[in-house]
C-alpha atoms as a PDB file:
ATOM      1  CA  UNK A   1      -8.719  -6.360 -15.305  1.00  0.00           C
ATOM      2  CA  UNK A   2      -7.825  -6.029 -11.654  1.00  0.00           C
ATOM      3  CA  UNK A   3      -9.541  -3.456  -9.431  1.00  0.00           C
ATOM      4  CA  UNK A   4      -7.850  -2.139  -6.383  1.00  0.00           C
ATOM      5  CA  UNK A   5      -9.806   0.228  -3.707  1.00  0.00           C
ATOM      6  CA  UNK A   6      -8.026   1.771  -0.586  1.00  0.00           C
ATOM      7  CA  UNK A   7      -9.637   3.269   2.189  1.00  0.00           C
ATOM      8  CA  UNK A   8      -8.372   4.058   6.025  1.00  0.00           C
ATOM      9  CA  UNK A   9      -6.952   7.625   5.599  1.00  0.00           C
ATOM     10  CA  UNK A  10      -7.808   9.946   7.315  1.00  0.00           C
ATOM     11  CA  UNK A  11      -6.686  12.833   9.759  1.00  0.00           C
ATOM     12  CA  UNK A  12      -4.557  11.767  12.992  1.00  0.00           C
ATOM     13  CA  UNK A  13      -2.181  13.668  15.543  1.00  0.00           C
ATOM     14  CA  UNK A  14       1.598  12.816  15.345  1.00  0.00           C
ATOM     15  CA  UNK A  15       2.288   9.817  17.535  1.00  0.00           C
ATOM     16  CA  UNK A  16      -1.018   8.319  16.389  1.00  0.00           C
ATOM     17  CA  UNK A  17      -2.014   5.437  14.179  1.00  0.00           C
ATOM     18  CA  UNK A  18      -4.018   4.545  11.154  1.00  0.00           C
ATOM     19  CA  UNK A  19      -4.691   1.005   9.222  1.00  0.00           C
ATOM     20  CA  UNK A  20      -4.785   1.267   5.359  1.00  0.00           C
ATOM     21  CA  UNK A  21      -6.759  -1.681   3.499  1.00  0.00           C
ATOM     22  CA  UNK A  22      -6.714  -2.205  -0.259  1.00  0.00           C
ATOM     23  CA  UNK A  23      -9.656  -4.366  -1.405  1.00  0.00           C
ATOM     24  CA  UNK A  24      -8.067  -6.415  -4.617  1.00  0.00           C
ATOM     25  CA  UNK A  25     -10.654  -7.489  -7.177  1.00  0.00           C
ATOM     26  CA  UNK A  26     -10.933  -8.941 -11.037  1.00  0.00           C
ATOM     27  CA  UNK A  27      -9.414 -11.767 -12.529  1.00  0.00           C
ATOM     28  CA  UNK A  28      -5.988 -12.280 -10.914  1.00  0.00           C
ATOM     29  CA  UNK A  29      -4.089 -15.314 -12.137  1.00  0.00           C
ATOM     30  CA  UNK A  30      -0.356 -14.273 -10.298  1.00  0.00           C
ATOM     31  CA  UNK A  31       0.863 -11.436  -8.344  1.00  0.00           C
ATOM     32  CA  UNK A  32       4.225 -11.157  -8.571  1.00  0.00           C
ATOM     33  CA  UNK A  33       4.117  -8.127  -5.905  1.00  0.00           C
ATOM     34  CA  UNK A  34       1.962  -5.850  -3.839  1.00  0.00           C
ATOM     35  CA  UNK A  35       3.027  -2.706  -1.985  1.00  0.00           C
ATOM     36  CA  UNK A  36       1.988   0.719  -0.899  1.00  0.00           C
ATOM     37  CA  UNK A  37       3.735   3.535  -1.807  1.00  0.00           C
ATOM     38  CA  UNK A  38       2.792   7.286  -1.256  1.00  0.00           C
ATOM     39  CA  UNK A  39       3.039  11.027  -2.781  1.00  0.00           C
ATOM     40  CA  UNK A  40       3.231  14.048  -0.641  1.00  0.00           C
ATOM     41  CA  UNK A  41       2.843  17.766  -2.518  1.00  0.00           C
ATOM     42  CA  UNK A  42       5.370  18.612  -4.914  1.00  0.00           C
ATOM     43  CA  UNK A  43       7.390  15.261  -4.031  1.00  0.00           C
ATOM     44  CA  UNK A  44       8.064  12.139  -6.488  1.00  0.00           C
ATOM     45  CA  UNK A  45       5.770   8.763  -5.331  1.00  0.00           C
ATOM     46  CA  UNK A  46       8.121   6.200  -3.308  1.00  0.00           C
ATOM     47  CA  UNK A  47       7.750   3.017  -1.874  1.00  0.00           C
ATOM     48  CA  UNK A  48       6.890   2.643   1.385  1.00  0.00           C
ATOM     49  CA  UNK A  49       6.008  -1.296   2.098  1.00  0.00           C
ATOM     50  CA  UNK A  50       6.463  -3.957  -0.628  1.00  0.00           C
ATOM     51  CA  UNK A  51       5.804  -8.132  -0.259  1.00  0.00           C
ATOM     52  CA  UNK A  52       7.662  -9.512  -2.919  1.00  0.00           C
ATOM     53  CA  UNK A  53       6.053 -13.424  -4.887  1.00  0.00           C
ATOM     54  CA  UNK A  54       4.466 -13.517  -1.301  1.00  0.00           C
ATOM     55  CA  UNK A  55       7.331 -13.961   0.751  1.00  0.00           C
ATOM     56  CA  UNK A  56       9.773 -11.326   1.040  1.00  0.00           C
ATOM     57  CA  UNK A  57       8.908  -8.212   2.635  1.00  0.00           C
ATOM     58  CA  UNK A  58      10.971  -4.551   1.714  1.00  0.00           C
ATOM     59  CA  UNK A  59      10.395  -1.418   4.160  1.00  0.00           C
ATOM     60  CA  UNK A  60      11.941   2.335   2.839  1.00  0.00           C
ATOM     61  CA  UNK A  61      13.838   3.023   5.898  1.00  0.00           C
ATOM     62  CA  UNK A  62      11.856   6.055   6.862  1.00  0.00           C
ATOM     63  CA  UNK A  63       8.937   4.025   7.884  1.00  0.00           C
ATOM     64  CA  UNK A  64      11.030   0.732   9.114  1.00  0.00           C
ATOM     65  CA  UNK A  65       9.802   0.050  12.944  1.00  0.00           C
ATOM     66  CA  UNK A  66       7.016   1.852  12.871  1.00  0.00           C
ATOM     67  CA  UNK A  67       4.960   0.340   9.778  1.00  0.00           C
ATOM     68  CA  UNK A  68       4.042  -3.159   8.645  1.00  0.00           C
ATOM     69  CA  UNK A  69       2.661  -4.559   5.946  1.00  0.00           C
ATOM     70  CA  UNK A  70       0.121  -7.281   5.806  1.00  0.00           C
ATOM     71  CA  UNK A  71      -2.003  -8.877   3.542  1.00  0.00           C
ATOM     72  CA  UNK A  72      -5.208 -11.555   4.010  1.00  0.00           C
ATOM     73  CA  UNK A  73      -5.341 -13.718   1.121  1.00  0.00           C
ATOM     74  CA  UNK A  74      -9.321 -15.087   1.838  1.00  0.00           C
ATOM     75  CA  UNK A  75     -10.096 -11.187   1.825  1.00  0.00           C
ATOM     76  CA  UNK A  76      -7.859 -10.148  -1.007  1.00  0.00           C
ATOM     77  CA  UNK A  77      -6.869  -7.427   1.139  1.00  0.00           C
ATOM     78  CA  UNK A  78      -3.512  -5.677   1.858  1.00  0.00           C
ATOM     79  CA  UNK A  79      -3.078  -3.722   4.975  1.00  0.00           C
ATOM     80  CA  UNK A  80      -0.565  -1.386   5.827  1.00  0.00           C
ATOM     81  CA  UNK A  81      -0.657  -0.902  10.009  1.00  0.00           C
ATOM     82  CA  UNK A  82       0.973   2.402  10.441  1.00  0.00           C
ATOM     83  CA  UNK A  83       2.516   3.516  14.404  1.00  0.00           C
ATOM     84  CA  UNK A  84       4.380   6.424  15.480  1.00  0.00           C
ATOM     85  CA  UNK A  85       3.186   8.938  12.677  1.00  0.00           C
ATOM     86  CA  UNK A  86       4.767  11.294  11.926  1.00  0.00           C
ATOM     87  CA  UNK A  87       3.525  14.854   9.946  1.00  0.00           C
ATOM     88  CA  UNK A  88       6.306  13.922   7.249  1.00  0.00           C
ATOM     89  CA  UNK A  89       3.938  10.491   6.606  1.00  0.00           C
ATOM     90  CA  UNK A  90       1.836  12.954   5.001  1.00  0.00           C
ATOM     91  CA  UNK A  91       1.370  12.098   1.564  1.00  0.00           C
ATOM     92  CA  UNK A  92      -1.790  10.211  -0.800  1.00  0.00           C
ATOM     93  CA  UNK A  93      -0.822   6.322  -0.369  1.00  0.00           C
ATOM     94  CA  UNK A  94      -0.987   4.320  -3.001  1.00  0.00           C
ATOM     95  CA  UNK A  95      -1.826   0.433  -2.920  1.00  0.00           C
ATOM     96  CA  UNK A  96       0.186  -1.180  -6.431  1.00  0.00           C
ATOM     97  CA  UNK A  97      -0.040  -5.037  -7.420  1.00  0.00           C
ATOM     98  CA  UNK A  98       2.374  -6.110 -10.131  1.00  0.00           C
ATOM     99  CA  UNK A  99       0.000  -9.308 -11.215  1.00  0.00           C
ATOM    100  CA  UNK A 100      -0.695 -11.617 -14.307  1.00  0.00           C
ATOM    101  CA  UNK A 101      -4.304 -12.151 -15.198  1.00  0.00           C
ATOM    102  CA  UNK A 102      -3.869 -14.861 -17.542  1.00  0.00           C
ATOM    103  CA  UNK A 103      -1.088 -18.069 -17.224  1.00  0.00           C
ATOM    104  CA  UNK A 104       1.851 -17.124 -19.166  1.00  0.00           C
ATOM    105  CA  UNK A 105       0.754 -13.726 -19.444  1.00  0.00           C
ATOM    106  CA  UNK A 106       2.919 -10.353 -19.015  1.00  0.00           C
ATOM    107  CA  UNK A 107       2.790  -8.661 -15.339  1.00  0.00           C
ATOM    108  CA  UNK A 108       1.101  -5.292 -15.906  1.00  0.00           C
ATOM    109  CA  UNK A 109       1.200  -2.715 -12.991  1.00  0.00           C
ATOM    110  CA  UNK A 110      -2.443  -1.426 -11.006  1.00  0.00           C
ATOM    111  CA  UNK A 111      -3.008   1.231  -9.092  1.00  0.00           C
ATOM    112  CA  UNK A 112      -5.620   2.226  -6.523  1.00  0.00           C
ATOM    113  CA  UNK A 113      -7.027   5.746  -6.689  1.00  0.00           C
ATOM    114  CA  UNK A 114      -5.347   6.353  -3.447  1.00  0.00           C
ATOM    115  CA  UNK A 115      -6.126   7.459   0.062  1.00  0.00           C
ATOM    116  CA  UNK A 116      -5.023  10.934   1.747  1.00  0.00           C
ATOM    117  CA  UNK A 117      -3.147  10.257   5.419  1.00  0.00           C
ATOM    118  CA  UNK A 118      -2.532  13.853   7.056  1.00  0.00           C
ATOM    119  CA  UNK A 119      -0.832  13.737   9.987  1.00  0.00           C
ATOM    120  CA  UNK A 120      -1.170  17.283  12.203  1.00  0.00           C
ATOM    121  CA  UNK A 121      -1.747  18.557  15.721  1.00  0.00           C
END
């Protein structure tokens, strides 16, 4: 089972920034991708960042030059450095690993609980 915590939201003024950290834990044998992706009210959850078999990175283009994705392997920990807010970043974010746990294995999908970003004067 893979465990996956985020924490960093909070409540910042447009213009401002915020760091996101998801804290990866269990028995991870492959991750085939890990991204953040986020729900505001009454909206559909999207991708925002994604770093694709560790190489390859994928922006949506609402956050592109003003976001970036990051992730320290000796930590397990992905980061998502986010500049420039803006109030329509306001959404839950979501930190998602597409992973095997076992060689050979199928990839299953996990989920964090998420973290709430509100960005407001």
């Amino acid at each position: 089972q893979v465990q996956l915590v985020e924490s960093g939201g909070g409540l910042v003024q447009p213009g401002g920034s915020l760091r996101l950290s998801c804290a990866a834990s269990g028995s991870i044998f492959n991750i085939d991708s890990m991204g953040w992706y986020r729900q505001a009210p009454g909206k559909q959850r999207g991708m925002v960042a994604n770093i694709i078999r560790g190489v390859s990175q994928d922006y949506a283009g609402s956050v592109k030059g003003r976001f970036t994705i990051s992730r320290d392997n000796a930590k397990n920990t992905l980061y998502l450095q986010m500049n420039s807010l803006k109030p329509e970043d306001t959404a839950v974010y979501y930190c998602n690993y597409l992973a095997r746990t076992v060689v050979g294995g199928p990839i299953f999908s996990y989920w964090g609980q998420g973290t709430q970003v509100t960005v407001s004067a």
